[in-house]
Protein backbone atom coordinates (compact mmCIF):
# COMPACT_ATOMS: atom_id res chain seq x y z
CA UNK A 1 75.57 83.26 -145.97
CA UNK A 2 76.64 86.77 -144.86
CA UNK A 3 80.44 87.07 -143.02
CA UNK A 4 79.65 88.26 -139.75
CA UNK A 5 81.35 91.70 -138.69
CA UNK A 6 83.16 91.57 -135.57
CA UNK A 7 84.30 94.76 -133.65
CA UNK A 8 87.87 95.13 -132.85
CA UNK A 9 88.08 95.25 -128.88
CA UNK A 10 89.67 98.52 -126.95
CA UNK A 11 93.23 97.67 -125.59
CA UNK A 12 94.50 99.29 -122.38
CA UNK A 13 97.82 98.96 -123.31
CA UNK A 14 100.27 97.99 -126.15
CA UNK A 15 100.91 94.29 -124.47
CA UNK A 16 96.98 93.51 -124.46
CA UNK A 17 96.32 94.51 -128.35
CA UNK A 18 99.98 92.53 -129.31
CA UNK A 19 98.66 89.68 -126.71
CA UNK A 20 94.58 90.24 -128.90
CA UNK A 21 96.60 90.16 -132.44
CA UNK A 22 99.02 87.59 -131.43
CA UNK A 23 95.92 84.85 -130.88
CA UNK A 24 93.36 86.15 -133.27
CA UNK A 25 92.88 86.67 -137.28
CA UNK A 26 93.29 89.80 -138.25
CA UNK A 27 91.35 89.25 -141.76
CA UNK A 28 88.43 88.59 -139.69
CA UNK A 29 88.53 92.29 -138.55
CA UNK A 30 89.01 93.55 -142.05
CA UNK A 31 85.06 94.90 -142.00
CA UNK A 32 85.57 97.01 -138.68
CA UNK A 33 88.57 98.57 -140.06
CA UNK A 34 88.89 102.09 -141.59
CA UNK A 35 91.47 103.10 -144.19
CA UNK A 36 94.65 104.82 -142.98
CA UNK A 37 95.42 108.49 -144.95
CA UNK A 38 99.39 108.84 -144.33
CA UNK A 39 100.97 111.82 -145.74
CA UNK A 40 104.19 111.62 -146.66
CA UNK A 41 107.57 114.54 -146.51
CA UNK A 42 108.02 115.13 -149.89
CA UNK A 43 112.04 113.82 -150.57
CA UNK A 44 114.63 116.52 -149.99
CA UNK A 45 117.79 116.40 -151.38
CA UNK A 46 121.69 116.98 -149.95
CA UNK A 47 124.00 118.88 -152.22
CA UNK A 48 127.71 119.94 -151.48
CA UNK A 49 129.16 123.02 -152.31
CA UNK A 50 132.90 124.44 -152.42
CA UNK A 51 133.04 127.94 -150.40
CA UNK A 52 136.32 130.11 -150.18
CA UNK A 53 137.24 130.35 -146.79
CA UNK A 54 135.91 134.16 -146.82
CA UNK A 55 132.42 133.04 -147.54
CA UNK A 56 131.97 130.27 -145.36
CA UNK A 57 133.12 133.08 -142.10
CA UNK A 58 130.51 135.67 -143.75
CA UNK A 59 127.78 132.19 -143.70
CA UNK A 60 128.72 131.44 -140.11
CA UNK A 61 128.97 134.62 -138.84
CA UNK A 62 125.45 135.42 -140.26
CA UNK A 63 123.85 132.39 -138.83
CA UNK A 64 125.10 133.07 -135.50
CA UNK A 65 123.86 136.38 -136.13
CA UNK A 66 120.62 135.07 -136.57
CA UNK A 67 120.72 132.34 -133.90
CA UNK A 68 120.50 129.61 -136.98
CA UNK A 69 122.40 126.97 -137.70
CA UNK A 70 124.23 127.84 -141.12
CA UNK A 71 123.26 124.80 -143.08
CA UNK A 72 119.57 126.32 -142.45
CA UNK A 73 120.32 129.72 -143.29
CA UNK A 74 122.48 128.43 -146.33
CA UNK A 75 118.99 126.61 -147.61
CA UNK A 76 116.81 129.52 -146.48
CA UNK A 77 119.94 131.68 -148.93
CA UNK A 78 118.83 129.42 -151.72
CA UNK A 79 115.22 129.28 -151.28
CA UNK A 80 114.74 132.75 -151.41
CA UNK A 81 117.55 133.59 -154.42
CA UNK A 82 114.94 130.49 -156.30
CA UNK A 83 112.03 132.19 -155.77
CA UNK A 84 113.38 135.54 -156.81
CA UNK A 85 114.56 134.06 -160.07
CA UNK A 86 110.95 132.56 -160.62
């Protein structure tokens, strides 16, 4: 005997489709569903580093400069020193 398909309904809002999935089986849907493709950020990573108290005014004063936060323009430093040396 073949499963019969059913089609998942249109909602008009997010109360209706909790209210649908709330009182139905969702593994009766599986058939009408598609898979989801989710990309993920790739995992960045937080470091902490000691500056002298000249440096850090240069960093600052260069980021205002450049209308940047300096924690950006500290990793943009870095990023472009990395792919100098590579």
């Amino acid at each position: 005997m073949a499963k019969k398909t059913r089609k998942i309904p249109k909602f008009k809002s997010d109360m209706e489709t909790a209210a649908f999935w709330d009182s139905h089986d969702s593994i009766k849907y599986l058939s009408a569903t598609k898979p989801a493709h989710l990309n993920f950020p790739k995992p960045r990573h937080k470091i902490v580093i000691d500056l002298e108290e000249k440096q850090w005014k240069i960093l600052q004063h260069l980021a205002h400069q450049k209308k940047m936060s300096f924690n950006h323009l500290a990793e943009k430093l870095v990023e472009e020193k990395l792919e100098v040396g590579y």
